[in-house]
Every structure is written in structure tokens, then in C-alpha cells.
N, C-alpha and C. Protein backbone atom coordinates (compact mmCIF):
# COMPACT_ATOMS: atom_id res chain seq x y z
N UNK A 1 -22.43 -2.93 -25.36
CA UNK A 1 -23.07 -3.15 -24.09
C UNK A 1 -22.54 -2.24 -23.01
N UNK A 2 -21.34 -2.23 -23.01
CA UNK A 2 -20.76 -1.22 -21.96
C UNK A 2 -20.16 -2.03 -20.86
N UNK A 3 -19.90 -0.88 -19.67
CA UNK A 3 -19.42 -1.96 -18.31
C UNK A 3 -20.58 -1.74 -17.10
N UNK A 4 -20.35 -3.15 -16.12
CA UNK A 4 -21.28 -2.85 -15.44
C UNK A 4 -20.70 -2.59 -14.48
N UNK A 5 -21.39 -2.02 -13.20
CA UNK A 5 -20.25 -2.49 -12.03
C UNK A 5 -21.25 -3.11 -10.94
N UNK A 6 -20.40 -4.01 -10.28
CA UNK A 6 -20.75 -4.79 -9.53
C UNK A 6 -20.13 -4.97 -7.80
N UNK A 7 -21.17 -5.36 -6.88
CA UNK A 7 -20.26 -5.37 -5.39
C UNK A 7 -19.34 -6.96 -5.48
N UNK A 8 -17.87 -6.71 -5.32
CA UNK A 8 -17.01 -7.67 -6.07
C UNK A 8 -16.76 -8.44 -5.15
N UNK A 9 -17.58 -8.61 -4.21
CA UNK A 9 -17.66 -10.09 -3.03
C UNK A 9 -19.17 -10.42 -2.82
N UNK A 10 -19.79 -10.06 -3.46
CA UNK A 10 -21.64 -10.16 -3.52
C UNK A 10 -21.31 -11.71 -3.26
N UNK A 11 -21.28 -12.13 -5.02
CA UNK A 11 -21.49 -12.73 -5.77
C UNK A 11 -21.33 -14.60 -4.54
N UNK A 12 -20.50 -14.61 -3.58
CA UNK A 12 -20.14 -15.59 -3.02
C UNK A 12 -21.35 -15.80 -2.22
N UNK A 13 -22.02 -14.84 -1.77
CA UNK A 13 -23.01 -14.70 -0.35
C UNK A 13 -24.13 -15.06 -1.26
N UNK A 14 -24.74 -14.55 -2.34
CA UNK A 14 -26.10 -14.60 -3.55
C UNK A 14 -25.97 -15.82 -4.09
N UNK A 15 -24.75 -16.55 -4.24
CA UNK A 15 -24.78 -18.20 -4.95
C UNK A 15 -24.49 -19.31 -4.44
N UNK A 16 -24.16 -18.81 -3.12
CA UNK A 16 -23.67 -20.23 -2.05
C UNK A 16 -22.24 -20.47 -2.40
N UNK A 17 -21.69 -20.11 -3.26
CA UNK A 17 -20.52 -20.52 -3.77
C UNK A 17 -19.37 -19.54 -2.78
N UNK A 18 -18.24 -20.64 -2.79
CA UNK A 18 -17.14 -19.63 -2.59
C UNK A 18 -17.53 -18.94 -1.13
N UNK A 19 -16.21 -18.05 -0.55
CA UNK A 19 -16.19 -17.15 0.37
C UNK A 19 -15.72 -15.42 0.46
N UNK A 20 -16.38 -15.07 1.31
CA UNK A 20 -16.12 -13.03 0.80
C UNK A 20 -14.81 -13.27 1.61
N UNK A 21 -13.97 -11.94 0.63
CA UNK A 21 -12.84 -11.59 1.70
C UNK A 21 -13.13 -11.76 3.49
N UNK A 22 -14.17 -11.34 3.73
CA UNK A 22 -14.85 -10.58 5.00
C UNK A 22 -14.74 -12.23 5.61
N UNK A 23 -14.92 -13.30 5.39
CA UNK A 23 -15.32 -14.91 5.47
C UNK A 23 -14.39 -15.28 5.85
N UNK A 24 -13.30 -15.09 4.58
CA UNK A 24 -11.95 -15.59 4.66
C UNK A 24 -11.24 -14.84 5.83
N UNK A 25 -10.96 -13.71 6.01
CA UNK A 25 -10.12 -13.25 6.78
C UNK A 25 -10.66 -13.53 7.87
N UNK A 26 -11.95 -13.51 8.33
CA UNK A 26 -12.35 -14.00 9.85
C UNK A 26 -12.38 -15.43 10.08
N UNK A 27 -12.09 -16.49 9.55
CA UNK A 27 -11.69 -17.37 9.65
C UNK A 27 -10.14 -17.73 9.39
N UNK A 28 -9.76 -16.86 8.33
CA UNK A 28 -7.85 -16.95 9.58
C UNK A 28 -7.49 -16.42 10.50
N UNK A 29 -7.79 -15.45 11.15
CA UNK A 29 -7.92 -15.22 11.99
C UNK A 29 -8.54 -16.10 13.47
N UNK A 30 -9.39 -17.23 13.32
CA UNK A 30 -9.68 -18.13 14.01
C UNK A 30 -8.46 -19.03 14.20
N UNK A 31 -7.91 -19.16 13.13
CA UNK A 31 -6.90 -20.27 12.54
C UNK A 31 -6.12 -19.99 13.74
N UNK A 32 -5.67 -18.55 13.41
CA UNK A 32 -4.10 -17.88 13.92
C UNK A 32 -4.54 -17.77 15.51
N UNK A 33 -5.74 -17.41 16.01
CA UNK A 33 -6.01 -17.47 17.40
C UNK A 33 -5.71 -19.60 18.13
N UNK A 34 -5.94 -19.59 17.69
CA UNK A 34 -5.99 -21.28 17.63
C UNK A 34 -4.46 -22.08 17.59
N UNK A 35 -3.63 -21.33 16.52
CA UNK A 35 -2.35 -22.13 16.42
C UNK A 35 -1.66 -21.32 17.74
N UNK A 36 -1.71 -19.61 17.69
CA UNK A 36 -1.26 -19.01 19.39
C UNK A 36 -1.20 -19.68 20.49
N UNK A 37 -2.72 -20.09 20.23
CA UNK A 37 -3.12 -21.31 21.65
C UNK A 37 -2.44 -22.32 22.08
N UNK A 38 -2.29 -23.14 20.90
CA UNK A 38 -1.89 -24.51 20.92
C UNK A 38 -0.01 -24.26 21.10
N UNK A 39 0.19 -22.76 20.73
CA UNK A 39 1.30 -22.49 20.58
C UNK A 39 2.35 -22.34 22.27
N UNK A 40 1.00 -21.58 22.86
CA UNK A 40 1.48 -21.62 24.18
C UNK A 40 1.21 -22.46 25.33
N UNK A 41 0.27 -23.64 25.21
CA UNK A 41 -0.11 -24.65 25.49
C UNK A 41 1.10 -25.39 25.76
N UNK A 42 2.01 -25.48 23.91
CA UNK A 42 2.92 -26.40 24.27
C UNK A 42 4.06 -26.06 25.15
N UNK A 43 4.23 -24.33 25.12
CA UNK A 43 5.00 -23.78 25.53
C UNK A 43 5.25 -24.29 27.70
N UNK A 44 3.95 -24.10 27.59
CA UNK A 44 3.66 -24.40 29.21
C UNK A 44 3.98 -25.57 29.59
N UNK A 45 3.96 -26.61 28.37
CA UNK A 45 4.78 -27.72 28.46
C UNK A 45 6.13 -28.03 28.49
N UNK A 46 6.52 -27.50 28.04
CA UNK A 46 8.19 -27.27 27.80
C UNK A 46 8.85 -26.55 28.73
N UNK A 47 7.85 -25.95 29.31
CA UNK A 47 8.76 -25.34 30.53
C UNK A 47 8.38 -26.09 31.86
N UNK A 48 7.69 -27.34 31.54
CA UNK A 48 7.24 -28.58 32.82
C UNK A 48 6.57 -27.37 34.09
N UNK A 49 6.16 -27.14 33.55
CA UNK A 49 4.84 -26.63 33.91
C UNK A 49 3.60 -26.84 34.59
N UNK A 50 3.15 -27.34 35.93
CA UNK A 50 2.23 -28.89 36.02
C UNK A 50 0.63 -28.21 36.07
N UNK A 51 0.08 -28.83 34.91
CA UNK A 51 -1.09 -28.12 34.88
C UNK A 51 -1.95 -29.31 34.06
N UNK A 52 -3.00 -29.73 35.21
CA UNK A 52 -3.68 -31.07 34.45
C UNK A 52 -4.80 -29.96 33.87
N UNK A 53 -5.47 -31.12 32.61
CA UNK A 53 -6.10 -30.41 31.57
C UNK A 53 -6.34 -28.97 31.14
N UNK A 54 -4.75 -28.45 30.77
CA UNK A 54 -4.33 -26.94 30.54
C UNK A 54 -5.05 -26.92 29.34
N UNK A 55 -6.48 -25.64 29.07
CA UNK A 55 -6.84 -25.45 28.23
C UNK A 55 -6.49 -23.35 27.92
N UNK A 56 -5.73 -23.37 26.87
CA UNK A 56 -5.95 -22.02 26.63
C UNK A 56 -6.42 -21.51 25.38
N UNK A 57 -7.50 -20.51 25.26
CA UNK A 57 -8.32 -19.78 24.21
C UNK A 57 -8.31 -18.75 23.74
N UNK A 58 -7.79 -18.25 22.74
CA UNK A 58 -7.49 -17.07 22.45
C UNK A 58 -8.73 -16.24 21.33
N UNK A 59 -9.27 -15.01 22.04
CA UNK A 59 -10.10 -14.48 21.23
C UNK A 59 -9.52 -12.98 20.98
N UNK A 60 -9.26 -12.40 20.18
CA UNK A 60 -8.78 -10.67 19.66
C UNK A 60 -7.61 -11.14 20.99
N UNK A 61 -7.49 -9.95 21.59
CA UNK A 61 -5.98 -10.02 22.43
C UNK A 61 -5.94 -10.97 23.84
N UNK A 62 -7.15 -11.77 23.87
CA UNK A 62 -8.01 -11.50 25.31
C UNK A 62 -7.16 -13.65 25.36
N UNK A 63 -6.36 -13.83 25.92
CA UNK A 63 -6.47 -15.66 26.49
C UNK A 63 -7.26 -15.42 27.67
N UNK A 64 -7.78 -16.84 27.88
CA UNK A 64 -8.72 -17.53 28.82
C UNK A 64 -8.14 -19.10 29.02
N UNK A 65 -7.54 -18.79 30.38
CA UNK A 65 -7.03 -19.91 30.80
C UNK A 65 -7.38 -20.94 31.85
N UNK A 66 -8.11 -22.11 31.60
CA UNK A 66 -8.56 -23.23 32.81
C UNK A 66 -7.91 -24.42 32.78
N UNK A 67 -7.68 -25.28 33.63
CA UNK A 67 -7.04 -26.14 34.52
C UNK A 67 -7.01 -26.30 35.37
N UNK A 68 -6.17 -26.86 36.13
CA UNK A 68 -5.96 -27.07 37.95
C UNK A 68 -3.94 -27.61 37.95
N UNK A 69 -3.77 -25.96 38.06
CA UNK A 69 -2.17 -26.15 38.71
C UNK A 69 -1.81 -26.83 39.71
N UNK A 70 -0.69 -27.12 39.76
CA UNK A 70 -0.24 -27.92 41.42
C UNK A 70 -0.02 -27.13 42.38
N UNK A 71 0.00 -25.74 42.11
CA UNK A 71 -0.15 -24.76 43.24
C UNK A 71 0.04 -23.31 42.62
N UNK A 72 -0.09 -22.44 43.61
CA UNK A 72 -0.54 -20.97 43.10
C UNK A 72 1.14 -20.42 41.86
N UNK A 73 2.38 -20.78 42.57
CA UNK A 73 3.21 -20.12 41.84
C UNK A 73 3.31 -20.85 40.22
N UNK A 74 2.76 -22.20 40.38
CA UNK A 74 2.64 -22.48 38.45
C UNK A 74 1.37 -21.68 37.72
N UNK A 75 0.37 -21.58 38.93
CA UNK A 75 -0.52 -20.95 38.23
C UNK A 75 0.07 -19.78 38.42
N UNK A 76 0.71 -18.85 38.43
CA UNK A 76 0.73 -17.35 38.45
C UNK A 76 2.19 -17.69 37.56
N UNK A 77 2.71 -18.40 37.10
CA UNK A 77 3.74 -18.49 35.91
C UNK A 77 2.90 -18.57 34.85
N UNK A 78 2.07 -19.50 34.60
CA UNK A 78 1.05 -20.04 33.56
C UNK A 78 0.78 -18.63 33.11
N UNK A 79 0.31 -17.66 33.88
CA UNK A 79 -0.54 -16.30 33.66
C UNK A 79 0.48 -15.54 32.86
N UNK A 80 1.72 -15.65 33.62
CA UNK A 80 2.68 -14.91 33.09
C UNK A 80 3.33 -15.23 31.72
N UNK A 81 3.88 -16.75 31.61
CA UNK A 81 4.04 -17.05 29.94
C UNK A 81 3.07 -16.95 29.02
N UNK A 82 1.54 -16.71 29.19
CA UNK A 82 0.92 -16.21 28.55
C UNK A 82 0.48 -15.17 28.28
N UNK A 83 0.73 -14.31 29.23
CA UNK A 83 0.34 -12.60 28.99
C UNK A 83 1.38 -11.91 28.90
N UNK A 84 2.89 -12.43 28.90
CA UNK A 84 4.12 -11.71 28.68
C UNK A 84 4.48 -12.28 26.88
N UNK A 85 3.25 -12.76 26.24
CA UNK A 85 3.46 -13.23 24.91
C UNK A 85 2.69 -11.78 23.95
N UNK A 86 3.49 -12.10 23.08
CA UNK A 86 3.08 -10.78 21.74
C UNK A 86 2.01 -11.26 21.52
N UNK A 87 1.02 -10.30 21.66
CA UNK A 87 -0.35 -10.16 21.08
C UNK A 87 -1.17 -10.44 21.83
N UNK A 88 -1.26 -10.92 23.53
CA UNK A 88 -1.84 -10.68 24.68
C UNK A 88 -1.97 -9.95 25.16
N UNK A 89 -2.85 -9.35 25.79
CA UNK A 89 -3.07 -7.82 26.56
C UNK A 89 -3.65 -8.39 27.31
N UNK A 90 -4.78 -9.25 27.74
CA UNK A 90 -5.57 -9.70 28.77
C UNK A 90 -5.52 -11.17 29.08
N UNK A 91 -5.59 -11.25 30.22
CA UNK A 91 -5.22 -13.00 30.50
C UNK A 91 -6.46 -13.10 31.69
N UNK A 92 -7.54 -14.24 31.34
CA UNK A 92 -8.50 -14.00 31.79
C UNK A 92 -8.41 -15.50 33.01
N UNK A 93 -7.79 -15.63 33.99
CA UNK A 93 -7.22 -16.80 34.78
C UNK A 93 -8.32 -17.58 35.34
N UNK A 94 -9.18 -18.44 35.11
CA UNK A 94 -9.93 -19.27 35.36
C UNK A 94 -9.15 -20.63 35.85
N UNK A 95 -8.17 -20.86 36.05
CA UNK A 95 -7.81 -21.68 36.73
C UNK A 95 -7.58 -22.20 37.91
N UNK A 96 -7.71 -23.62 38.60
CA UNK A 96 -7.83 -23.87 40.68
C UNK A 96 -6.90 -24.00 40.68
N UNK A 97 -6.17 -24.36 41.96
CA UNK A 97 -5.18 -24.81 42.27
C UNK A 97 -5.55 -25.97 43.00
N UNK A 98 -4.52 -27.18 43.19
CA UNK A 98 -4.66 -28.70 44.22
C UNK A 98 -3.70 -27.45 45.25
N UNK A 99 -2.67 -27.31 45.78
CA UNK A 99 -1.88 -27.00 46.61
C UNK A 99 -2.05 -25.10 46.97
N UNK A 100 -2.99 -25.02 47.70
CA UNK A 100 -3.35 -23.48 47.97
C UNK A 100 -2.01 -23.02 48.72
N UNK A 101 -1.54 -21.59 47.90
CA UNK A 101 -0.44 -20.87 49.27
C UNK A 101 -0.82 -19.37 48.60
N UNK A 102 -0.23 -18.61 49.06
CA UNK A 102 -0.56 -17.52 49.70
C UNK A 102 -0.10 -16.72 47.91
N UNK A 103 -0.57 -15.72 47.54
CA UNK A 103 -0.54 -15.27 45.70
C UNK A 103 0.28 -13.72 45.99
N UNK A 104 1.15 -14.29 45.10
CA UNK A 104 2.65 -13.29 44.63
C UNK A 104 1.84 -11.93 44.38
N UNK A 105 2.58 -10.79 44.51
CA UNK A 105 2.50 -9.33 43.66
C UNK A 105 2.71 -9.61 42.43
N UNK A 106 2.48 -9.04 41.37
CA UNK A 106 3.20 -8.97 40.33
C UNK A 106 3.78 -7.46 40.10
N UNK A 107 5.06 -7.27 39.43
CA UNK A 107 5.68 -6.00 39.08
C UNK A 107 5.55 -5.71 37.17
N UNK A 108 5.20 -5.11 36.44
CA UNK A 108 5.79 -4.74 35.40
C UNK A 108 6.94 -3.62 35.25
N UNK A 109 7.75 -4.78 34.44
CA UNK A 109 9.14 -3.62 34.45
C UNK A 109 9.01 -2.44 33.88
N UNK A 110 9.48 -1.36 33.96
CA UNK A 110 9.70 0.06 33.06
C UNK A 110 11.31 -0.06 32.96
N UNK A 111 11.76 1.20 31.99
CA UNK A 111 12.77 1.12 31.25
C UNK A 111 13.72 1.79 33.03
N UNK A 112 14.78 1.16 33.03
CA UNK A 112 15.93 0.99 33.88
C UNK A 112 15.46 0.33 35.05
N UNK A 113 14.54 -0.64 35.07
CA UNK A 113 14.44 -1.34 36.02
C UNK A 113 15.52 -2.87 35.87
N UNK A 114 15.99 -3.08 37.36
CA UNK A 114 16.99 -4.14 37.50
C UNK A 114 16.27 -5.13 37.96
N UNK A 115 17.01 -6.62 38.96
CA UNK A 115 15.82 -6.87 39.61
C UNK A 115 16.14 -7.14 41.17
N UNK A 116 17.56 -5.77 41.02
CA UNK A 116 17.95 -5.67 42.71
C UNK A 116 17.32 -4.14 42.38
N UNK A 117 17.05 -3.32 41.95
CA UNK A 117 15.99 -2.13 42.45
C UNK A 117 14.46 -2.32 42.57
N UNK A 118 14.13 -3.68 41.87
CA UNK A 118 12.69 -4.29 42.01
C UNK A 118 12.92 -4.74 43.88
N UNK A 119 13.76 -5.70 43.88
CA UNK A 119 13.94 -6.14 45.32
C UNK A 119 13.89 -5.29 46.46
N UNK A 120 14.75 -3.92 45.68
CA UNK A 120 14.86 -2.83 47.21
C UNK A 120 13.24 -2.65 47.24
N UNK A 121 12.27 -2.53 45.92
CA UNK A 121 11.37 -1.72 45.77
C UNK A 121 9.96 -2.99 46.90
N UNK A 122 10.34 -3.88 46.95
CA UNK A 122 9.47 -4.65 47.46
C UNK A 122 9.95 -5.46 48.63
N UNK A 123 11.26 -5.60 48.80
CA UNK A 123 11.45 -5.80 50.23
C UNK A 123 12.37 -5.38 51.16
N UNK A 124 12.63 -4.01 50.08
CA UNK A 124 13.77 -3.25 51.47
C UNK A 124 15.26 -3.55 51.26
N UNK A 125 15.71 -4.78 50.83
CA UNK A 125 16.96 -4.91 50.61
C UNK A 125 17.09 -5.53 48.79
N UNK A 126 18.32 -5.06 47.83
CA UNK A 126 18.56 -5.43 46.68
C UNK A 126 19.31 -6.53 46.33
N UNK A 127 20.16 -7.46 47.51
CA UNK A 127 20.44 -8.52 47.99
C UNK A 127 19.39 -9.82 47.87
N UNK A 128 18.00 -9.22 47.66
CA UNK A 128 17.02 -10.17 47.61
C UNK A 128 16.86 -10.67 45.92
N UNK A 129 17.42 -9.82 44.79
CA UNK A 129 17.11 -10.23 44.03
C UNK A 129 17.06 -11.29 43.35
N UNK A 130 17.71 -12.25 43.90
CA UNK A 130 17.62 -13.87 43.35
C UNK A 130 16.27 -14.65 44.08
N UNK A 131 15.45 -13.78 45.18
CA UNK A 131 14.44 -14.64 45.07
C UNK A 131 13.30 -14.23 44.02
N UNK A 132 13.62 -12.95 43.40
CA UNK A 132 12.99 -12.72 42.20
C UNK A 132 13.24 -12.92 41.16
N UNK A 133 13.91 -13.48 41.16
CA UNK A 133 14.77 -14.56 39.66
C UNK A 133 14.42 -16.23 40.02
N UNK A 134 14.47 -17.08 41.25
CA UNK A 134 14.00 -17.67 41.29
C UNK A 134 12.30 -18.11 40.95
N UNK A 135 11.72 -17.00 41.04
CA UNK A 135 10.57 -17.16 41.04
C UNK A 135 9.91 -16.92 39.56
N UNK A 136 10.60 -16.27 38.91
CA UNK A 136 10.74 -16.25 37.62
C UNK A 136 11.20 -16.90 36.63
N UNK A 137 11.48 -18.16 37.28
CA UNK A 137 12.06 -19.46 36.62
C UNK A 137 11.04 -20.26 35.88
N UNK A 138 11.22 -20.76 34.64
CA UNK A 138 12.20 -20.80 33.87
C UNK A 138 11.91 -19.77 33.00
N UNK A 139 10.77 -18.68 32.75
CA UNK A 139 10.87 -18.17 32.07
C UNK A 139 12.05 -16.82 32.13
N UNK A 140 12.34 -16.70 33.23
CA UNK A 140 13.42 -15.65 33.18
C UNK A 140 15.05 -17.08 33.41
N UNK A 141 15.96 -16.49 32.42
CA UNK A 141 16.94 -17.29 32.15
C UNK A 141 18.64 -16.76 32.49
N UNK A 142 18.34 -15.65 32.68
CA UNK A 142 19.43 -14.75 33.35
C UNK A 142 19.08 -13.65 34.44
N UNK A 143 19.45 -13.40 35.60
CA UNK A 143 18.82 -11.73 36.12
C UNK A 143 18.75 -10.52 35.03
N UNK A 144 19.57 -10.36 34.61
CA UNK A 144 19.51 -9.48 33.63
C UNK A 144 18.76 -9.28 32.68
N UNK A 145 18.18 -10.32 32.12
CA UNK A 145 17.22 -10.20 31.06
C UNK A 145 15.95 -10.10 31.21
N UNK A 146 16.01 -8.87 31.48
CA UNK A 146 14.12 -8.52 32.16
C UNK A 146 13.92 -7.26 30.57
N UNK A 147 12.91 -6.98 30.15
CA UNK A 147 12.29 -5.67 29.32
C UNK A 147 11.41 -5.28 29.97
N UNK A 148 11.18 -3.92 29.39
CA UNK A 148 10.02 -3.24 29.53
C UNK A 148 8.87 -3.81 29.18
N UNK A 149 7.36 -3.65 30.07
CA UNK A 149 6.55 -4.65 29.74
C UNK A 149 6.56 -5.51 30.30
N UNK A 150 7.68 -5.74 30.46
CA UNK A 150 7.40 -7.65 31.21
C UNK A 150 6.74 -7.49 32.45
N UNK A 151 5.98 -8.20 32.67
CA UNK A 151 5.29 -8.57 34.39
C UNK A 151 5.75 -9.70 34.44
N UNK A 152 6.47 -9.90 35.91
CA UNK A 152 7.43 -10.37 37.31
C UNK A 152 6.53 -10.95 38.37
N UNK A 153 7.06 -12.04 38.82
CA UNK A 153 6.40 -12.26 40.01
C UNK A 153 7.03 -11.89 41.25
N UNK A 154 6.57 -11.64 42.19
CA UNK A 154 6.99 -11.26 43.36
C UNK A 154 6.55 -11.50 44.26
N UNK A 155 6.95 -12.86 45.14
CA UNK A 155 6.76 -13.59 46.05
C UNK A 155 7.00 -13.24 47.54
N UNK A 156 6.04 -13.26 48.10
CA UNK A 156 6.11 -13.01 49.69
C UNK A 156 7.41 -13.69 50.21
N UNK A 157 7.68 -12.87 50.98
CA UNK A 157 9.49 -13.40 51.82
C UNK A 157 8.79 -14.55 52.82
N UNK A 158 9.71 -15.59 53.21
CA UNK A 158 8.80 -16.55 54.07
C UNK A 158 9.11 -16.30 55.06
């Protein structure tokens, strides 16, 4: 008889049976967007975080985040523990606030940035840098531990 050859994921799509590679992998991929989610969801929890009905969605690199923070600096943390996470590039902020105030700069660090040359760089003196560590709480846990990449908040002086 001989050999035949055949398309070697047909066969799932022509019999109802079973799933193509092409099936499978785009549905773990749903999986893995989904556990990310739920991943940083809890995360926003753990860092008491106040955000009534925090929903976040992850599609290719892109979260989409809605709720209603207790005011602008949880929502502009919220933005930040989620778009300073591996495999985010876009953070799409759909979220209100109950307590309106006035919305931070943000900085991304480059390589030899401190966060008393961020401070000179935004308010003139490097003495300020603990209100940019404050404001970076809790996700920043030392001054020192800033990387490249990271986006910072940077809060208007009062």
C-alpha cells in the first residue's frame, strides 16, 4: 500500500473529536492570562490595597483594570503593581476614584538612577527622596531597591 501523508492536526477539526495543537495552545494561554490576573488581584490584596470590586484582565501583554479606589494614589499604585509585573507592557486604567486629589508624575528608572537624583530631578532638592519612597509604598521596600524599568510615582510636594 505504501505511506500516506496526512495534515497531522486535520483529523480533530473533520471528526469533532479531540483538539489541534492551534486549540490547545490558545486556550492555555487563556488559562495563563487568567491565573496572571487572579495572580495580581491577590497581589493588590496583600499589599491592602483599597479597591472595591478590583477586576483585572489580562489579554497578550495588555491588563485592563476597573474598580473604584479610595483615592487617586491607590489607584496610581494599583497601575503600578500591575504594569511593573513581567509580561505587562500596557495597563489600560479604567478605574474611579471615591476620594479625588490631584494625579502623581510617574518616572521610569534607567540604569544609575537613585531616588535622591529622581528627587533633585523633580523637585530641586535630593533630601526629598523619602517622599518618593513613601509614595512607593509598599511596593518599594527599601530606597535602594529601584531597577531599570521600573515606573515610580511622583507625587506633587504639598
Amino acid at each position: 500500500m505504501g505511506l500516506f501523508s496526512f495534515i497531522k492536526n486535520a483529523g480533530a477539526k473533520v471528526f469533532g473529536i479531540g483538539k489541534t495543537d492551534v486549540e490547545e495552545a490558545a486556550e492555555a494561554k487563556l488559562r495563563a492570562e487568567a491565573a496572571a490576573a487572579a495572580s495580581l488581584q491577590e497581589t493588590v490584596g496583600d499589599l491592602q490595597l483599597q479597591v472595591e470590586n478590583l477586576n483585572i484582565h489580562i489579554v497578550d501583554d495588555i491588563a485592563t483594570i476597573t474598580g473604584m479606589a479610595y483615592d487617586q494614589a491607590t489607584k496610581e499604585k494599583v497601575v503600578l503593581v500591575v504594569g511593573n509585573s513581567n509580561g505587562i507592557a500596557t495597563v489600560d486604567d479604567q478605574m474611579t476614584v471615591e476620594h479625588i486629589e490631584p494625579e502623581a508624575q510617574f518616572h521610569t528608572v534607567v540604569s544609575g538612577d537613585t531616588l535622591g537624583k529622581i528627587a533633585k530631578n523633580y523637585y530641586g532638592n535630593a533630601m526629598k527622596y523619602p517622599v518618593i519612597f513613601e509614595a512607593n509604598k509598599p511596593m518599594l521596600t527599601h530606597p535602594d531597591k529601584i531597577y531599570p524599568g521600573q515606573v515610580l510615582r511622583i507625587p506633587a510636594l504639598d
